[in-house]
PDB file of N, CA and C in Angstrom:
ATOM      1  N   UNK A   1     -35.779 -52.082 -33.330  1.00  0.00           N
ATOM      2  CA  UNK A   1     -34.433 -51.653 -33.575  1.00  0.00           C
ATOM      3  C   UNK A   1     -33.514 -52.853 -33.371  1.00  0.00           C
ATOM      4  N   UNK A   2     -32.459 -53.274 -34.235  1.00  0.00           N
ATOM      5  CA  UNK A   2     -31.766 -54.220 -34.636  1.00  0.00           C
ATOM      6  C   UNK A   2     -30.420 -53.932 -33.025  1.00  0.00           C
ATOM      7  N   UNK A   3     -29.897 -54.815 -32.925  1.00  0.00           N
ATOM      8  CA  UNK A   3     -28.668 -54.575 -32.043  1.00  0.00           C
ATOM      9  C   UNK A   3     -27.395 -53.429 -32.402  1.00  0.00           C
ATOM     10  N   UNK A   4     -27.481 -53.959 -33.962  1.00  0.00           N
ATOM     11  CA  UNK A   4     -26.423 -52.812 -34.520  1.00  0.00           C
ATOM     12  C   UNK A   4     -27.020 -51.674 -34.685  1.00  0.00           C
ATOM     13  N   UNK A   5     -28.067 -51.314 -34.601  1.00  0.00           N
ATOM     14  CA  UNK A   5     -29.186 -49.615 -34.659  1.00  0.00           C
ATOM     15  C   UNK A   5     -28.730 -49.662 -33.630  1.00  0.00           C
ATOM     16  N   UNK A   6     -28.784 -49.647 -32.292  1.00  0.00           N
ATOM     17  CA  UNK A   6     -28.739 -49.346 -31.146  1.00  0.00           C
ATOM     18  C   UNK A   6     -27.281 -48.983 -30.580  1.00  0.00           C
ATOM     19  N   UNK A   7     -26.190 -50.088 -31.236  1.00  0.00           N
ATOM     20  CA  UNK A   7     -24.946 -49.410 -30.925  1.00  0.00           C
ATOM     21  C   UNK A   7     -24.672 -48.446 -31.825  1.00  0.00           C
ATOM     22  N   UNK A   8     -25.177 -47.625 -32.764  1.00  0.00           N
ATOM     23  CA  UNK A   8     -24.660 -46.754 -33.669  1.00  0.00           C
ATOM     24  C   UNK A   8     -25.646 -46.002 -33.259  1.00  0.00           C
ATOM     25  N   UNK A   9     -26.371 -46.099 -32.607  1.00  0.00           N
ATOM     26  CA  UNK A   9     -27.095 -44.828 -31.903  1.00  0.00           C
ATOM     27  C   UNK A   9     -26.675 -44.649 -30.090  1.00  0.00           C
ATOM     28  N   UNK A  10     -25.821 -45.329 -30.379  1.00  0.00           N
ATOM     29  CA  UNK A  10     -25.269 -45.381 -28.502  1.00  0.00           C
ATOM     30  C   UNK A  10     -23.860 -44.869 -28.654  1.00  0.00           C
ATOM     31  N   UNK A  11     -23.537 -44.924 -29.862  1.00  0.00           N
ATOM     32  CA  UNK A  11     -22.031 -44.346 -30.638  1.00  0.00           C
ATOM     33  C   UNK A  11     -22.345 -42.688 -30.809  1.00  0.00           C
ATOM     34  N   UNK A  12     -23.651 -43.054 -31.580  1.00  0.00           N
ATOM     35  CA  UNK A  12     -23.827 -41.079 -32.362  1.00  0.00           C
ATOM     36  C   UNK A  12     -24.045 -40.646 -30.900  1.00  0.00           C
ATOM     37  N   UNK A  13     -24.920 -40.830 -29.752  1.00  0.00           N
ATOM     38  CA  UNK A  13     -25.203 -40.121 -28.874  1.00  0.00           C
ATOM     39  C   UNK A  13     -23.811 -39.641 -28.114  1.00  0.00           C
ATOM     40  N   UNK A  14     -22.953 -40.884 -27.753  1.00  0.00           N
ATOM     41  CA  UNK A  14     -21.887 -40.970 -27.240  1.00  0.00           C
ATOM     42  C   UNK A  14     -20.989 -39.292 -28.118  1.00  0.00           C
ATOM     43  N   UNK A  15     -20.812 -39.678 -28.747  1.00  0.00           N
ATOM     44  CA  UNK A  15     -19.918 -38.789 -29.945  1.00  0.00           C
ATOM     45  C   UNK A  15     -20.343 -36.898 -29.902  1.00  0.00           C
ATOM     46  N   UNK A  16     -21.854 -37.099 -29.719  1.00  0.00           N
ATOM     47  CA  UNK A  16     -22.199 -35.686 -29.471  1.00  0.00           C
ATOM     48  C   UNK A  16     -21.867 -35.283 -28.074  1.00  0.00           C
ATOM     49  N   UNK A  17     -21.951 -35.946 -27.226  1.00  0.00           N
ATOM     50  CA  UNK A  17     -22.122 -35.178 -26.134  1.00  0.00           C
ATOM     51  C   UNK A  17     -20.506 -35.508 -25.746  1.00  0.00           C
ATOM     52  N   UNK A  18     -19.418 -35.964 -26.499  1.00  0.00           N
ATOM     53  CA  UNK A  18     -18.168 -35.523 -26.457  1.00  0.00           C
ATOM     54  C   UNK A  18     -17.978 -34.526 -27.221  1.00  0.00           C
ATOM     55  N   UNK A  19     -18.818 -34.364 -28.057  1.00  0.00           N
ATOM     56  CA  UNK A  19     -18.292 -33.371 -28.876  1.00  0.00           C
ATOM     57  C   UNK A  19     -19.126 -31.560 -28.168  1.00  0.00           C
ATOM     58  N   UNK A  20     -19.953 -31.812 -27.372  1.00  0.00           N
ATOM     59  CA  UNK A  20     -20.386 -31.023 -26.287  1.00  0.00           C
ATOM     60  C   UNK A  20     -19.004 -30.204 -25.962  1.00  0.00           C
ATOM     61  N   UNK A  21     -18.769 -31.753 -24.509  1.00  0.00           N
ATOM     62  CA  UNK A  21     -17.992 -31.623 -24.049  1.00  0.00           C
ATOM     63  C   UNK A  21     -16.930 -30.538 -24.183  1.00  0.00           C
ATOM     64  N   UNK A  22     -16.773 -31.114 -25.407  1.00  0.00           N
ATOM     65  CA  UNK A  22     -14.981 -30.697 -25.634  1.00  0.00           C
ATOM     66  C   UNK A  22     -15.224 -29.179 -25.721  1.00  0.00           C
ATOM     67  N   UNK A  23     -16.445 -28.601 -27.058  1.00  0.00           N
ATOM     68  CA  UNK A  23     -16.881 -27.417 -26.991  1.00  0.00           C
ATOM     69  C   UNK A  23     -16.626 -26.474 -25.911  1.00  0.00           C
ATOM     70  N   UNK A  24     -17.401 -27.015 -24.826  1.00  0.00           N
ATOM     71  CA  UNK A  24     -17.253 -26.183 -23.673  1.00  0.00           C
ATOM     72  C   UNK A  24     -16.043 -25.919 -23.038  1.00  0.00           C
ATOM     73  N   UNK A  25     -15.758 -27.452 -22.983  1.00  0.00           N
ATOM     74  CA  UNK A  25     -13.710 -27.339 -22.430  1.00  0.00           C
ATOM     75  C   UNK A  25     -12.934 -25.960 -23.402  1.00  0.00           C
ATOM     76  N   UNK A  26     -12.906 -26.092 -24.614  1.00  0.00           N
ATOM     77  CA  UNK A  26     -12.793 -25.148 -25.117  1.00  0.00           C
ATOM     78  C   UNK A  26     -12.678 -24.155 -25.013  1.00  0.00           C
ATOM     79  N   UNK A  27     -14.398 -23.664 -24.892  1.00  0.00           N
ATOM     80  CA  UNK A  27     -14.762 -22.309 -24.252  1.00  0.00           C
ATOM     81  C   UNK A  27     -13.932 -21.534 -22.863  1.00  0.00           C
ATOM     82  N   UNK A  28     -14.158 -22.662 -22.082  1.00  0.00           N
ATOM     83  CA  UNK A  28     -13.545 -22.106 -20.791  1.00  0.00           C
ATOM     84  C   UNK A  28     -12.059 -21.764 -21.138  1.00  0.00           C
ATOM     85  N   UNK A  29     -11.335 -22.859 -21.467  1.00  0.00           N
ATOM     86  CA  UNK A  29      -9.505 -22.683 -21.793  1.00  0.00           C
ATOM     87  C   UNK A  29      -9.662 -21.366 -22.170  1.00  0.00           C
ATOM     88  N   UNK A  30     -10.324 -20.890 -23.400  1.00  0.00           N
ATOM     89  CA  UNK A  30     -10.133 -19.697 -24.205  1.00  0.00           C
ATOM     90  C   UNK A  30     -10.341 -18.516 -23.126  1.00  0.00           C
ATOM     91  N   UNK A  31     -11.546 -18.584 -22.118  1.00  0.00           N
ATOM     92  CA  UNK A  31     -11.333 -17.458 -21.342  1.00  0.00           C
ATOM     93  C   UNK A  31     -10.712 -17.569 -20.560  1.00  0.00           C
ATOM     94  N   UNK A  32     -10.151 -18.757 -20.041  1.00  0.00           N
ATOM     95  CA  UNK A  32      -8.735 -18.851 -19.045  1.00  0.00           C
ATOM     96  C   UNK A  32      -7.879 -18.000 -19.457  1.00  0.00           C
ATOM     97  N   UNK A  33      -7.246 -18.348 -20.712  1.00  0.00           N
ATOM     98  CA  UNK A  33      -6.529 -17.494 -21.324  1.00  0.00           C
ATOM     99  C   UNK A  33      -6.258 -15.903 -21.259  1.00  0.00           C
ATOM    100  N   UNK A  34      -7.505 -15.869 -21.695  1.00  0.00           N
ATOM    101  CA  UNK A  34      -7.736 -14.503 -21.760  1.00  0.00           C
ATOM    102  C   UNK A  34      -7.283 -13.748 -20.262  1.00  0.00           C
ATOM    103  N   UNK A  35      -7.702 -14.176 -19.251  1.00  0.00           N
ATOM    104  CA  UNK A  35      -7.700 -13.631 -18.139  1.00  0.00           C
ATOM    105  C   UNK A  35      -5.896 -13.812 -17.376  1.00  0.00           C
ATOM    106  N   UNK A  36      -5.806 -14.685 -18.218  1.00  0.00           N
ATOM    107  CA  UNK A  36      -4.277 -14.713 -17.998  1.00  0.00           C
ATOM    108  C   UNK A  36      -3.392 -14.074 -18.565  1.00  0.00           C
ATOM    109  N   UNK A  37      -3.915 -13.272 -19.759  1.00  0.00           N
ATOM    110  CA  UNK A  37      -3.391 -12.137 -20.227  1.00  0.00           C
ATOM    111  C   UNK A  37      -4.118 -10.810 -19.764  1.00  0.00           C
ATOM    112  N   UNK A  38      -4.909 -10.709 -19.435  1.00  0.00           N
ATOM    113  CA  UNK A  38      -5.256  -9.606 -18.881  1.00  0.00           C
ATOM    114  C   UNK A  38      -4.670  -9.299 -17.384  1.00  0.00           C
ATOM    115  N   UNK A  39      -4.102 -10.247 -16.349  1.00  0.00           N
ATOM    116  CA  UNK A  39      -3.125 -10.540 -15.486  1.00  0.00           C
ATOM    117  C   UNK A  39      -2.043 -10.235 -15.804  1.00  0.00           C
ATOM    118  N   UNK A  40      -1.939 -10.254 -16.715  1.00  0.00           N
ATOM    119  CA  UNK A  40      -0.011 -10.079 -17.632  1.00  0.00           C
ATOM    120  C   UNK A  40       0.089  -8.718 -17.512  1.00  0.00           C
ATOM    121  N   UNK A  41      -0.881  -8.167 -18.522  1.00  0.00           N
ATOM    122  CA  UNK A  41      -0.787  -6.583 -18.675  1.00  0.00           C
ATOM    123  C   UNK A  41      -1.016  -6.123 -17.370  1.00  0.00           C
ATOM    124  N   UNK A  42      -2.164  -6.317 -16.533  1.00  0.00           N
ATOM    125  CA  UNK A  42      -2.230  -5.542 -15.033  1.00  0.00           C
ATOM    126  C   UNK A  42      -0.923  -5.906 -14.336  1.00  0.00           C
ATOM    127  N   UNK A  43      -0.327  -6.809 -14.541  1.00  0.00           N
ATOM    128  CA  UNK A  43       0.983  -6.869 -13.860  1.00  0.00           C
ATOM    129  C   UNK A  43       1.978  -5.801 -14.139  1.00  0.00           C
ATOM    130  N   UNK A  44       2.253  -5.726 -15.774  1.00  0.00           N
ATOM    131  CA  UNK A  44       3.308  -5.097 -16.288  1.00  0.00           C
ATOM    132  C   UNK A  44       3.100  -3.428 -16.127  1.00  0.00           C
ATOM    133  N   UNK A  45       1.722  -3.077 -15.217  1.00  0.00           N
ATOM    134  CA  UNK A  45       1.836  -1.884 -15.110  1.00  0.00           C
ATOM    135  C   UNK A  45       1.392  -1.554 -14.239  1.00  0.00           C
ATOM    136  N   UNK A  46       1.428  -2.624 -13.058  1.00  0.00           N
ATOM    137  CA  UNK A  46       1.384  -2.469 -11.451  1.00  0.00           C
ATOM    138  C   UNK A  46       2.983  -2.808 -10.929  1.00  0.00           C
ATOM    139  N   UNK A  47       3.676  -3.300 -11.847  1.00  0.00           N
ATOM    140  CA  UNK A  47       5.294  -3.701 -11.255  1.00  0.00           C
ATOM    141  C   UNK A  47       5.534  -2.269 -11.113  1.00  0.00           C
ATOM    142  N   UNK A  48       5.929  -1.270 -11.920  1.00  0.00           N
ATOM    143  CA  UNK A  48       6.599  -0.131 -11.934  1.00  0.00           C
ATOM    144  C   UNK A  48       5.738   0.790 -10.948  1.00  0.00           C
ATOM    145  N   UNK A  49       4.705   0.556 -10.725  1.00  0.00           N
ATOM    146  CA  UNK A  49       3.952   1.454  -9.240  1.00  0.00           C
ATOM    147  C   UNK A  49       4.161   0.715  -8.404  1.00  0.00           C
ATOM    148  N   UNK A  50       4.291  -0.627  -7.989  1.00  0.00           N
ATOM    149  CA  UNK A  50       5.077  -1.246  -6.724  1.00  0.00           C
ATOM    150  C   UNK A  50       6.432  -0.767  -6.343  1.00  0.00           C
ATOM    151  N   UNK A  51       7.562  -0.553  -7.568  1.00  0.00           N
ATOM    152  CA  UNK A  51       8.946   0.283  -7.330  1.00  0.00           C
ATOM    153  C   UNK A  51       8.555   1.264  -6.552  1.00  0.00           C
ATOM    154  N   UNK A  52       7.967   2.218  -7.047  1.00  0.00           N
ATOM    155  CA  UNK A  52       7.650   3.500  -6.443  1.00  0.00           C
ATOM    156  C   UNK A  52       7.155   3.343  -5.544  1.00  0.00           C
ATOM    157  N   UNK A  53       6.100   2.694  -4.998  1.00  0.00           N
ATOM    158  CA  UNK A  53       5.707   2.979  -3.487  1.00  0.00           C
ATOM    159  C   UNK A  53       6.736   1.779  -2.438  1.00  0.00           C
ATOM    160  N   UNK A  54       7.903   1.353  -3.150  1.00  0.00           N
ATOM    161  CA  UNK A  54       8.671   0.532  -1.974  1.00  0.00           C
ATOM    162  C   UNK A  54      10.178   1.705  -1.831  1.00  0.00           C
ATOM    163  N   UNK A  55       9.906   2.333  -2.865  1.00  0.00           N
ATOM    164  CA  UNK A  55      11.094   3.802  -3.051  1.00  0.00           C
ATOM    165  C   UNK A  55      10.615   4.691  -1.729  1.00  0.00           C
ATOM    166  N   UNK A  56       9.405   5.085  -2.099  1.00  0.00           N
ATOM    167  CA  UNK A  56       8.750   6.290  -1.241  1.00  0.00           C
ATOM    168  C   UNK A  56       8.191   5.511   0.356  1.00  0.00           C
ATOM    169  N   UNK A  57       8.126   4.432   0.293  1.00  0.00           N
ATOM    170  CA  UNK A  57       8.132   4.549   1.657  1.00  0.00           C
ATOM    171  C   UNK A  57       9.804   3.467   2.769  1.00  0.00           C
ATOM    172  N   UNK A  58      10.616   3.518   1.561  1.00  0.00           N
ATOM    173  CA  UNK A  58      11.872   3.094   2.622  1.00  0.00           C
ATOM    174  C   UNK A  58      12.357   4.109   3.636  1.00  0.00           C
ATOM    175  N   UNK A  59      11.656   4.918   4.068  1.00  0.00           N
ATOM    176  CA  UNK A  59      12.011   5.913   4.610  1.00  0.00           C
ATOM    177  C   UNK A  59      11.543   5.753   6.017  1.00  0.00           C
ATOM    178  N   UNK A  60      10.673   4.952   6.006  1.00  0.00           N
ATOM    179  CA  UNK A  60      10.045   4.621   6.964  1.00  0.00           C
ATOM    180  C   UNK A  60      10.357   3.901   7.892  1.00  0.00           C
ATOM    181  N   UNK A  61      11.839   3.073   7.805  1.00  0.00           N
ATOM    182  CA  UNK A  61      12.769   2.050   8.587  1.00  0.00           C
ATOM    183  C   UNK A  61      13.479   3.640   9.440  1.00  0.00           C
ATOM    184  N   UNK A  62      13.589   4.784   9.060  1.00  0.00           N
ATOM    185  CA  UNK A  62      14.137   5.634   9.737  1.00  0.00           C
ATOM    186  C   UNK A  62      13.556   6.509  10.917  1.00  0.00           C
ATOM    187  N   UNK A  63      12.332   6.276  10.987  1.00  0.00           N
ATOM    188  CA  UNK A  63      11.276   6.792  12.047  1.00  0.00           C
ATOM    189  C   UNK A  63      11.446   6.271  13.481  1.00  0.00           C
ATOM    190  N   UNK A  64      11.847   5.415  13.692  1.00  0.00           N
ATOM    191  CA  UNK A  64      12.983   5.249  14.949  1.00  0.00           C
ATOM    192  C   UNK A  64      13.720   6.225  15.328  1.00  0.00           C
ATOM    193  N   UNK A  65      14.540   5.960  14.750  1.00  0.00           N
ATOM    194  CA  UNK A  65      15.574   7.160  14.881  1.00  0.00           C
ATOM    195  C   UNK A  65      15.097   8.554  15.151  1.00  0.00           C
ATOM    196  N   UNK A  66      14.088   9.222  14.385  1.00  0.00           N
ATOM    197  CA  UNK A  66      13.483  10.465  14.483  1.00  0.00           C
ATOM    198  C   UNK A  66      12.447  10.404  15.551  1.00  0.00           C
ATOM    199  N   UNK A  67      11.878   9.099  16.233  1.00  0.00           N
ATOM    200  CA  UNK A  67      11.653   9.325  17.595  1.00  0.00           C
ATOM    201  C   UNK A  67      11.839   9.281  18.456  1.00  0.00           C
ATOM    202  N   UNK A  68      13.225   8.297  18.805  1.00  0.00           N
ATOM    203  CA  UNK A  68      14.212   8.760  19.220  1.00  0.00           C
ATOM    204  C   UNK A  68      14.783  10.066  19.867  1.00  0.00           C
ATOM    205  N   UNK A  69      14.700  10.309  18.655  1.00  0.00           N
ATOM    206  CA  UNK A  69      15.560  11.983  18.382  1.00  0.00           C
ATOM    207  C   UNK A  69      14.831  13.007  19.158  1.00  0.00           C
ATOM    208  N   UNK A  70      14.089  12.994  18.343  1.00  0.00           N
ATOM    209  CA  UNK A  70      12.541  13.995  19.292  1.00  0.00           C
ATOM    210  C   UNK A  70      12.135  14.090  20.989  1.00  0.00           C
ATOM    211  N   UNK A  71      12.340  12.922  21.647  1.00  0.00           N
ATOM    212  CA  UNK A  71      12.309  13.114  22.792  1.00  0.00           C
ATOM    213  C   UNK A  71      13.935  13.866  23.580  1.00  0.00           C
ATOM    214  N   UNK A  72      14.770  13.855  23.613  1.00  0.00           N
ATOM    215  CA  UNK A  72      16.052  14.715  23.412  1.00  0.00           C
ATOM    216  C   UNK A  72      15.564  16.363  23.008  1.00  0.00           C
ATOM    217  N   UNK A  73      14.811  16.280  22.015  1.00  0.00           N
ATOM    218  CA  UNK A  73      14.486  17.962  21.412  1.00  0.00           C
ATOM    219  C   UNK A  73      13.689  18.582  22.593  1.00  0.00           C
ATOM    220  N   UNK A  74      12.826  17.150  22.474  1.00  0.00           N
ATOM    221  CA  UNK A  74      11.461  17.998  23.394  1.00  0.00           C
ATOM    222  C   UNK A  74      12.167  18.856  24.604  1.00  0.00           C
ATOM    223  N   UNK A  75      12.777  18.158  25.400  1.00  0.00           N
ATOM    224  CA  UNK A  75      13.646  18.166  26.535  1.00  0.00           C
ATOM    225  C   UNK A  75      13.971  19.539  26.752  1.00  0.00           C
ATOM    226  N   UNK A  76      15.175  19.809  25.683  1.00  0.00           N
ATOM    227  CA  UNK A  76      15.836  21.051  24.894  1.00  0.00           C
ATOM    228  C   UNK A  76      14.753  21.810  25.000  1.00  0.00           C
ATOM    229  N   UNK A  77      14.034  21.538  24.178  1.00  0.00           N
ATOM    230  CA  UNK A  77      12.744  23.033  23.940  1.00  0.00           C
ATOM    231  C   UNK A  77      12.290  23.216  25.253  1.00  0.00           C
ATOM    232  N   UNK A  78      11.939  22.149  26.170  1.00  0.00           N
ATOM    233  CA  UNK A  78      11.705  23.261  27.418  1.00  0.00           C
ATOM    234  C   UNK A  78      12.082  23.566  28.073  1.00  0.00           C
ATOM    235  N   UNK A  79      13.861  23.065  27.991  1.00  0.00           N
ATOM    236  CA  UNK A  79      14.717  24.013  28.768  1.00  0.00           C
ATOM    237  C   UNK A  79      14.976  25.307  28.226  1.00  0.00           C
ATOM    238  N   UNK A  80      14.624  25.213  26.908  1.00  0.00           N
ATOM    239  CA  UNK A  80      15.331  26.516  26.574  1.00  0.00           C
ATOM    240  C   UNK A  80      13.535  27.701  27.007  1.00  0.00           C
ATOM    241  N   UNK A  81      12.737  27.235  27.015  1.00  0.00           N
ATOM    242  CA  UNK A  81      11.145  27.828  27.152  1.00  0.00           C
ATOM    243  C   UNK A  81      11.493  28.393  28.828  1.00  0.00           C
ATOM    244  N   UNK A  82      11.869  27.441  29.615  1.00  0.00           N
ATOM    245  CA  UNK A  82      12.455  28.289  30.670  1.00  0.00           C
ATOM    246  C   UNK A  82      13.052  29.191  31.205  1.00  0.00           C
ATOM    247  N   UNK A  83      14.282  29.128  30.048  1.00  0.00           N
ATOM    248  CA  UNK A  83      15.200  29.791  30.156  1.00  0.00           C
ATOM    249  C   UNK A  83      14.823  30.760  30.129  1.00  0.00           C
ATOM    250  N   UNK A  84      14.260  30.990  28.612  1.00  0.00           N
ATOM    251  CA  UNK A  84      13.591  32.211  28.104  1.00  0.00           C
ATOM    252  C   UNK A  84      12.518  32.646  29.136  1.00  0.00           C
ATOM    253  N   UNK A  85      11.821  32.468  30.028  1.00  0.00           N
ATOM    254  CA  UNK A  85      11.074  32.940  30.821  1.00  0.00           C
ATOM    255  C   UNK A  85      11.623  33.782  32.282  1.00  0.00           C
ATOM    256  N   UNK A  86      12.524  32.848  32.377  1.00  0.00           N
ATOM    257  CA  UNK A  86      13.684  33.348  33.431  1.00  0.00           C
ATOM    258  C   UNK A  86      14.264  34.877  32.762  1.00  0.00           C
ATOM    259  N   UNK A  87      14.600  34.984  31.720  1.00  0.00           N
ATOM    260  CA  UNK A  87      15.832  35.651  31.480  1.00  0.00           C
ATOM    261  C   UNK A  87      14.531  37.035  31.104  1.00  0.00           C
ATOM    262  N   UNK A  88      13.236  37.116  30.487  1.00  0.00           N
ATOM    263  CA  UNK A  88      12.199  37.777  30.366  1.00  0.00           C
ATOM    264  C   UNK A  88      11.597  38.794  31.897  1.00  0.00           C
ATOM    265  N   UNK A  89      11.786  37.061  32.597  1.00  0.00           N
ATOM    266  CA  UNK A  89      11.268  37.957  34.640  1.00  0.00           C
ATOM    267  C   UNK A  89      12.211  39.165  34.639  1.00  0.00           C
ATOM    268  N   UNK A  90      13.560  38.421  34.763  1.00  0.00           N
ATOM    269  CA  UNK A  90      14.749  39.338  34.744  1.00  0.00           C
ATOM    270  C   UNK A  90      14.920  40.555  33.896  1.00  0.00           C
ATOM    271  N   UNK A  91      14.730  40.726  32.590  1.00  0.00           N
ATOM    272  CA  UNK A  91      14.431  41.876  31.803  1.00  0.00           C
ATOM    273  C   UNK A  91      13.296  42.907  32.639  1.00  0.00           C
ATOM    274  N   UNK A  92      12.419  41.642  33.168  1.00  0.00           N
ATOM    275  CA  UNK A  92      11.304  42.933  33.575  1.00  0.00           C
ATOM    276  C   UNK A  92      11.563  43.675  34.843  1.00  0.00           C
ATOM    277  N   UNK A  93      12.381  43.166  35.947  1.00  0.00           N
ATOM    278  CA  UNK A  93      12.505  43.352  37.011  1.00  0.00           C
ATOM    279  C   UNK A  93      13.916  44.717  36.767  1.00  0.00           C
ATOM    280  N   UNK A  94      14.472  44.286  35.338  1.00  0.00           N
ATOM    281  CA  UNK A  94      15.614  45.672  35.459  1.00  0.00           C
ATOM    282  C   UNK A  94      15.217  46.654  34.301  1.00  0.00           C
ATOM    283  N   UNK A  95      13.950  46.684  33.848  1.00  0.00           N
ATOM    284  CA  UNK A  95      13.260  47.561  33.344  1.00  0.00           C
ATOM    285  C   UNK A  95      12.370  48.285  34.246  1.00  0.00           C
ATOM    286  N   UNK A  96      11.924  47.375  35.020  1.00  0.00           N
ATOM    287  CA  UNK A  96      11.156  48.446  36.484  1.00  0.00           C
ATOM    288  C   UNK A  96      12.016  48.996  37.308  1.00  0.00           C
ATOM    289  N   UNK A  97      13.328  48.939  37.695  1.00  0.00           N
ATOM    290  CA  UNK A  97      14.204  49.435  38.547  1.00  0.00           C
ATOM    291  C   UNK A  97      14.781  50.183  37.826  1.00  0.00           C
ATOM    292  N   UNK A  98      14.960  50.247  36.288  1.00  0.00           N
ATOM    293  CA  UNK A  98      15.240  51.316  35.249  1.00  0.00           C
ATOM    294  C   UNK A  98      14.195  52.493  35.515  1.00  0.00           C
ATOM    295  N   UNK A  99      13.213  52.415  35.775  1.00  0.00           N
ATOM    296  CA  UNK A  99      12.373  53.180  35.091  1.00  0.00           C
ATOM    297  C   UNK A  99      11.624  54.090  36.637  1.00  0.00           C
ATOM    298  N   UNK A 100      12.052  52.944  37.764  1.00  0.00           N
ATOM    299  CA  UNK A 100      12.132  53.597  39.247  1.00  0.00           C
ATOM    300  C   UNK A 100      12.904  55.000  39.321  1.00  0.00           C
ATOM    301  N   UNK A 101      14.290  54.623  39.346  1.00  0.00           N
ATOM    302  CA  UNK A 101      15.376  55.244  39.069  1.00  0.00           C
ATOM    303  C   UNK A 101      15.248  56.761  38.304  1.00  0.00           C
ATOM    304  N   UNK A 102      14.424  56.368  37.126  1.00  0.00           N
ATOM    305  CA  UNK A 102      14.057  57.684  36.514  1.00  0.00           C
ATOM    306  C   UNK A 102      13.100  58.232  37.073  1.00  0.00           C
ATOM    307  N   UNK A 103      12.563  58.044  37.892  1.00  0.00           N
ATOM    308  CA  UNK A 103      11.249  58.733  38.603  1.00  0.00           C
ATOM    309  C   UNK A 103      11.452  59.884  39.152  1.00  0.00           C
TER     310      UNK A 103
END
């Protein structure tokens, strides 16, 4: 093989396996792509369900407050559970002296 055979076969080899190359570069870009539109669309219809679940749970900065609140109730409810037990003894004690009376 002559010197110039050898660089035109050190050229063709060269040339294919850029032309490999590039093929593949190719390939990949194209499914880059792709996946970067398929990102697009999952976006454009996960934005409007992100609204909604930052809607439905702002409510949740208010749960303080409602526990808060609740210990105050609790309080209430068993004063008033007392009360009501008190005021029940008492019913019973002038329902038995009612009912003495009628004897």
């Amino acid at each position: 093989m002559t010197t110039e055979g050898a660089i035109v076969l050190i050229w063709s080899v060269t040339l294919l396996l850029a032309l490999v190359i590039t093929v593949v570069a190719l390939a990949m870009i194209v499914r880059i792509v792709q996946a970067a539109r398929e990102v697009d669309r999952l976006l454009k219809e996960t934005v409007p369900a992100a609204g909604g679940i930052a809607t439905n749970t702002a409510a949740i900065d208010e749960l303080g407050a409602v526990v808060a609140a609740a210990g105050p109730l609790l309080e209430g409810t068993a004063a008033i559970g007392q009360a009501s037990a008190g005021i029940r003894a008492n019913v019973g004690q002038v329902a038995r002296l009612l009912g003495e009376k009628r004897s």
